[in-house]
Each structure stands twice: as structure tokens, then as C-alpha cells.
Protein backbone atom coordinates (compact mmCIF):
# COMPACT_ATOMS: atom_id res chain seq x y z
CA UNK A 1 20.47 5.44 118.21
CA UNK A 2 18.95 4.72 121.44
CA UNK A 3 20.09 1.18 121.02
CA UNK A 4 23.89 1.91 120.30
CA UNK A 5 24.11 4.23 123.21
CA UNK A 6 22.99 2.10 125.79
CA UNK A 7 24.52 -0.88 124.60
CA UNK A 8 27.95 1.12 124.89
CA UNK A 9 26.94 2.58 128.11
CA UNK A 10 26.34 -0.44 129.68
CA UNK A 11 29.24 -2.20 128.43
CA UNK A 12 31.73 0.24 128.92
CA UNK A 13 30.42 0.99 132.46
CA UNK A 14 30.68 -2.56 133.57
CA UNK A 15 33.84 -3.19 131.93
CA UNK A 16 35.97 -0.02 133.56
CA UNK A 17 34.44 -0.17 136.93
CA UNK A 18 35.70 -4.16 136.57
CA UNK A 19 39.32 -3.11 135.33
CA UNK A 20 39.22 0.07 137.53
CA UNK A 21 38.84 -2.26 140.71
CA UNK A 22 41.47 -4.74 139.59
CA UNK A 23 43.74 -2.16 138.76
CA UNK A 24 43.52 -0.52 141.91
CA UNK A 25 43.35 -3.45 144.02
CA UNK A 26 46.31 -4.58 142.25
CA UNK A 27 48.19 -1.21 143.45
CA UNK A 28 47.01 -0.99 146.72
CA UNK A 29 49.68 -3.66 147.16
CA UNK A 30 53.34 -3.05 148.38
CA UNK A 31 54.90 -3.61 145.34
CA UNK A 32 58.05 -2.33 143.48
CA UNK A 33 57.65 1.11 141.41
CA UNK A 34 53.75 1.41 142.73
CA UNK A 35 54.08 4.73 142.26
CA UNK A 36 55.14 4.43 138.73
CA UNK A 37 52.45 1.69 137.97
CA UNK A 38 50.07 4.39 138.81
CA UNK A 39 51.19 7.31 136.79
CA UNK A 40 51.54 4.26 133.72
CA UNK A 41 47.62 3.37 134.19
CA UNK A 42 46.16 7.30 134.86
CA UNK A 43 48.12 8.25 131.89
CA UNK A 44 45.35 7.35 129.55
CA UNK A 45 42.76 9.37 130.79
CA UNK A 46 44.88 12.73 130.79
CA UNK A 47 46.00 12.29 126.86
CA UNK A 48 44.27 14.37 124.18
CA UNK A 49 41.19 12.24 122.88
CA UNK A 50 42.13 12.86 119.13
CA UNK A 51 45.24 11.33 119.76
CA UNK A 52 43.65 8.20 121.21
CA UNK A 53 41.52 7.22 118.72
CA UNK A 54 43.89 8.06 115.97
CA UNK A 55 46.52 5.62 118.01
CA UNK A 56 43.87 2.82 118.18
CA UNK A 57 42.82 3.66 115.13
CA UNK A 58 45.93 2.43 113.77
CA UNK A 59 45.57 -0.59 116.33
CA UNK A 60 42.30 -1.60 114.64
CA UNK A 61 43.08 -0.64 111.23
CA UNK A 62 41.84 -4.39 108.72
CA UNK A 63 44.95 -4.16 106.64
CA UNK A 64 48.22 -3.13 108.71
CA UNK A 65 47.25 -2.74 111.95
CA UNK A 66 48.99 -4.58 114.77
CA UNK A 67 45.99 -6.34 116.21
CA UNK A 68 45.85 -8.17 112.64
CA UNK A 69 49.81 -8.38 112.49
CA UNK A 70 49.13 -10.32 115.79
CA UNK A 71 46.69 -12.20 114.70
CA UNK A 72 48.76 -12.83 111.27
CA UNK A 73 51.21 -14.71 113.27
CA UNK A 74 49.19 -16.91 115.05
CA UNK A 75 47.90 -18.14 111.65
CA UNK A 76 44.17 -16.37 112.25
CA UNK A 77 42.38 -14.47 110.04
CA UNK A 78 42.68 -11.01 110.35
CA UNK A 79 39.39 -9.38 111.53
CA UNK A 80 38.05 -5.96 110.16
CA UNK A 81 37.31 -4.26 113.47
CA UNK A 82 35.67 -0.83 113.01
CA UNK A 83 34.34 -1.85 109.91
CA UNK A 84 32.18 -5.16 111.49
CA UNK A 85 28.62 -4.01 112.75
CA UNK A 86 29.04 -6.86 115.15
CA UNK A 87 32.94 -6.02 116.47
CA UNK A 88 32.64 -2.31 116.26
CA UNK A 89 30.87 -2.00 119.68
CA UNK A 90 32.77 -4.04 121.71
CA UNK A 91 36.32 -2.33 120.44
CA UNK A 92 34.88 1.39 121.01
CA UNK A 93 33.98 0.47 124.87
CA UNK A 94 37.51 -1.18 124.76
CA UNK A 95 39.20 1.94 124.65
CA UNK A 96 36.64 3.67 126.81
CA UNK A 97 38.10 0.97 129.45
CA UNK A 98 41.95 1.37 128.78
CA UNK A 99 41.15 5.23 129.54
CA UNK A 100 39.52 4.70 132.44
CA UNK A 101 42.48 5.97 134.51
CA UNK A 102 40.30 8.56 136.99
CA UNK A 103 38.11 5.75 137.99
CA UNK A 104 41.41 3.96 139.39
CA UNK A 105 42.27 6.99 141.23
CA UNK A 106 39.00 7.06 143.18
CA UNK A 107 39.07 3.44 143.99
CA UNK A 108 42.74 3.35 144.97
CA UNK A 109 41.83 6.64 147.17
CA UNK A 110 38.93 4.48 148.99
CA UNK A 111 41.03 1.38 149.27
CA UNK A 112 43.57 3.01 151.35
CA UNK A 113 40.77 3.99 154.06
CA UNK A 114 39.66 -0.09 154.63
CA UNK A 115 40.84 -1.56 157.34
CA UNK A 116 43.44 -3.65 157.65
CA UNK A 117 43.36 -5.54 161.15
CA UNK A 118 41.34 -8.56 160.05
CA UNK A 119 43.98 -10.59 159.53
CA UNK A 120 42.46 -14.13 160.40
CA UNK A 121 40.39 -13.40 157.50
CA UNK A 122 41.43 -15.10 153.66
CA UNK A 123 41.91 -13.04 150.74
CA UNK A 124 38.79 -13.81 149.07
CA UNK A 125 37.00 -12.83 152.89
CA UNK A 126 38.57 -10.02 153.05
CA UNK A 127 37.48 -8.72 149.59
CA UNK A 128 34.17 -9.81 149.55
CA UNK A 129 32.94 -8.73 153.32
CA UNK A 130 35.24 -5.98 154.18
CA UNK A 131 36.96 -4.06 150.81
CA UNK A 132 33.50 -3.99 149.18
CA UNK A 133 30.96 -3.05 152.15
CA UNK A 134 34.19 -0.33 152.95
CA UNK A 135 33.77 1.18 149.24
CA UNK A 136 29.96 1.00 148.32
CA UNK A 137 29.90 4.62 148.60
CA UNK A 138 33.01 4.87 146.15
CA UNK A 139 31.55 1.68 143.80
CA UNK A 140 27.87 3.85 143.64
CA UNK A 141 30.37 7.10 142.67
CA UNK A 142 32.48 5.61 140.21
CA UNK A 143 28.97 3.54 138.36
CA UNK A 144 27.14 6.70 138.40
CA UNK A 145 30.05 9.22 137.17
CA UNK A 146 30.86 6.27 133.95
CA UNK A 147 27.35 6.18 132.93
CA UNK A 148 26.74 9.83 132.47
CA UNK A 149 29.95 10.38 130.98
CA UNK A 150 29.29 6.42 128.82
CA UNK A 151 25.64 7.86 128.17
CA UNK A 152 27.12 10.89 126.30
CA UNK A 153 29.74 9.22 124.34
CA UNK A 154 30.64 11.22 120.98
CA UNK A 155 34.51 11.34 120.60
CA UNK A 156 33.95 7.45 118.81
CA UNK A 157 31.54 8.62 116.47
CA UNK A 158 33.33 11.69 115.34
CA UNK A 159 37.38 10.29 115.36
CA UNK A 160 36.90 6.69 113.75
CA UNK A 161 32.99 5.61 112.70
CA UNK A 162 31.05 8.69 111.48
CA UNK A 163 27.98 6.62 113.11
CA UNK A 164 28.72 3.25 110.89
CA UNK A 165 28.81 0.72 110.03
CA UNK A 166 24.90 0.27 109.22
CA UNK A 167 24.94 3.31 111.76
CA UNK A 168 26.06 0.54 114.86
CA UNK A 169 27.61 3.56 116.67
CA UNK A 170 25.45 6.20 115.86
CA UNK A 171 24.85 7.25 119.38
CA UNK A 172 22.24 10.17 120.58
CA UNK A 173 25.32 12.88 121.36
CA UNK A 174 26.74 11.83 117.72
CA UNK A 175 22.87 12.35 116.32
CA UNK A 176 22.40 15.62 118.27
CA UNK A 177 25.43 17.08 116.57
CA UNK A 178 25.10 15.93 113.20
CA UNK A 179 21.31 17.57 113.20
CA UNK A 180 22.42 20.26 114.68
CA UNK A 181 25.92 21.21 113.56
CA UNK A 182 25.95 19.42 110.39
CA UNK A 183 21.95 19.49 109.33
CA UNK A 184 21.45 22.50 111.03
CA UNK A 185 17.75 21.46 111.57
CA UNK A 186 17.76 22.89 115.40
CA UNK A 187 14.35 21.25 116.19
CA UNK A 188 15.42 17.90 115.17
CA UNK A 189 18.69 18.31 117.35
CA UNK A 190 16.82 20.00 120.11
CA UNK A 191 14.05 16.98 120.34
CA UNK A 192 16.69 14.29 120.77
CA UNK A 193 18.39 16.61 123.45
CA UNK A 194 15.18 16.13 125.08
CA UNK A 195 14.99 12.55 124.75
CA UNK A 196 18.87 12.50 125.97
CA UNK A 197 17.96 14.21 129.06
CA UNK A 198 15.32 11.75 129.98
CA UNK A 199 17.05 8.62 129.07
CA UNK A 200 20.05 9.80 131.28
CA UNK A 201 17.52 10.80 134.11
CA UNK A 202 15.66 7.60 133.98
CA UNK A 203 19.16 5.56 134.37
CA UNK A 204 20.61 8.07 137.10
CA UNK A 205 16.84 7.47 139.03
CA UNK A 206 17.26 3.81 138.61
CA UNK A 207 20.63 3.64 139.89
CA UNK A 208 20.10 5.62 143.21
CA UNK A 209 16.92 3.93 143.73
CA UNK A 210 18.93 0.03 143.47
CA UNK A 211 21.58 1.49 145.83
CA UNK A 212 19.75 3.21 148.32
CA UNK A 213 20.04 0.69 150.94
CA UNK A 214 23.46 -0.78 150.23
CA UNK A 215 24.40 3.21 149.70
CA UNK A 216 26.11 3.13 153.23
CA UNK A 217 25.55 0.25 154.43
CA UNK A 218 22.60 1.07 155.91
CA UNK A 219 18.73 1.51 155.06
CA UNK A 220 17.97 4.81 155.50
């Protein structure tokens, strides 16, 4: 259990703070219907989680589903995605990236504070020494916020896997509720709550202490 979640946590943190600053870089820039583009990639993250995973769900599904109609065409086998111990990961943290829409938000808001005079400066300059040093405080934010929330992942569990298969996604928030709700052996659910408490304080520690220098740009 320990396993699953932080596998998940990791991956889905790294991917959506990747697609989040993409995204956002992407419409920072003075482009037709920005402001459409941006109500198109928050959307995600304000629909009704049931209705997600039910619409990926159908995505995913081995038989009919339009990942294997794709994949149909182009003469591949079609791939049982939920269903794989090895796949089922990586397609979970996929949707935790597509719904990543309030981490886009955040770094579009900090993008629009960087300045803009260094013109003499390439693209790749410009990223590298001024957009990131500008948004460390909104990068550290934006980490932090998606590994809590990645840490407590549950919505998977309970919409598509039940915690399989061979129990690949049967993360602590999914175990804590099935002991608890389910079991309804308290104890059990109340001594992986403890466990979940310290796993998420030991990450959160780790993470300020790695960023404590590069926080603001400064070392104290």
C-alpha cells in the first residue's frame, strides 16, 4: 500500500507540475482565444470526480474503448489498461495530470509578474535564468499542494480499481476506508491513519528542507 501510493504520488506530482508549466507557459503567450484556452484546460479540475473516472473509464475500457479503437486502427494490439498491474499506475496518474487545471492557474498567475525587459536574452535564457528563479516560490507551492493532495489519492481506487489488480492501486486512503468503512475494524483503520500522517509529514519535511535555499532565491 505504501508502495502504490508513493509511486502515484511521485508520478503524478512530476507529471502535472511538468504539464501545468507547459500549459501555462504556453498561455502566457498573446495568442488568439487565450482566454478560451484557459477556461478549456481549468475545466477539468472543476468537473464532478465520478464523472471523470466514469468518462475515462470508458476511455480505458480493453474491449470498446477508444484508446483500443485507436490503437485498432493503427494495426496494434489493443492493451487492457486498468486491468494490467504494470499499465494501471501510469493511466490513474494520467488523469490526475489532465485534471490538473488549478495548478495552471497558479503558474499562469506567477508568470504574469516576471519581467519582461530582458529582451537581448533567447528563449531558452529567458526561461531558464529569469521565468524559473521569478516562480520558485510558486514551483515550491504548486510541488507541495500536488503531493498532499497525490499522497491522499482515493477517488481511483473507489470509481475504477477497487485496489486491483494484484492490489497495484491499493493506496493507504483506499486501505483506511475499506478497514474502516467497509471492515469496520476502527483500530486497523486508525493505525494506518497514523502511518498516513507520518509518511505525508516526512515528504512535506523533506521538501521544505531541499527548497529552503532556492525558496526565494536566497539562503536564509
Amino acid at each position: 500500500s505504501i508502495k502504490a501510493t508513493i509511486l502515484y504520488a511521485l508520478l503524478a506530482v512530476v507529471g502535472a507540475i511538468i504539464y501545468s508549466l507547459l500549459v501555462a507557459l504556453l498561455l502566457n503567450m498573446k495568442i488568439w482565444g487565450r482566454t478560451l484556452f484557459r477556461s478549456v484546460f481549468f475545466i477539468p479540475y472543476l468537473l464532478p470526480a465520478i464523472g471523470v473516472y466514469k468518462g475515462w473509464q470508458w476511455l480505458y475500457e480493453g474491449n470498446f474503448g477508444l484508446f483500443n479503437f485507436v490503437l485498432r486502427m493503427m494495426g496494434l494490439p489493443k492493451q487492457r489498461f486498468l486491468d494490467d498491474p504494470n499499465q494501471v499506475i501510469p493511466c490513474l496518474v494520467l488523469i490526475a495530470i489532465w485534471t490538473s487545471g488549478n495548478l495552471i492557474v497558479i503558474f499562469l498567475a506567477g508568470l504574469q509578474n516576471v519581467p519582461g525587459v530582458y529582451i537581448e536574452a533567447n528563449a531558452w535564457q529567458r526561461f531558464w535564468n529569469i521565468t524559473i528563479p521569478s516562480i520558485t516560490p510558486i514551483i515550491f507551492y504548486n510541488v507541495l499542494t500536488a503531493l498532499i493532495t497525490h499522497l491522499q489519492v482515493i477517488n481511483p481506487a473507489l470509481a475504477l480499481t477497487n485496489g486491483g489488480p494484484g492490489k497495484r492501486s491499493m493506496f493507504m486512503s483506499y486501505v483506511i476506508y475499506m478497514y474502516g468503512f467497509q471492515k469496520n475494524k476502527m483500530g486497523y483503520a486508525a493505525a494506518y491513519a497514523v502511518i498516513f500522517f507520518i509518511l505525508v509529514g516526512i515528504f512535506t519535511v523533506i521538501l521544505f528542507y531541499t527548497q529552503k535555499e532556492q525558496l526565494f532565491g536566497e539562503e536564509e
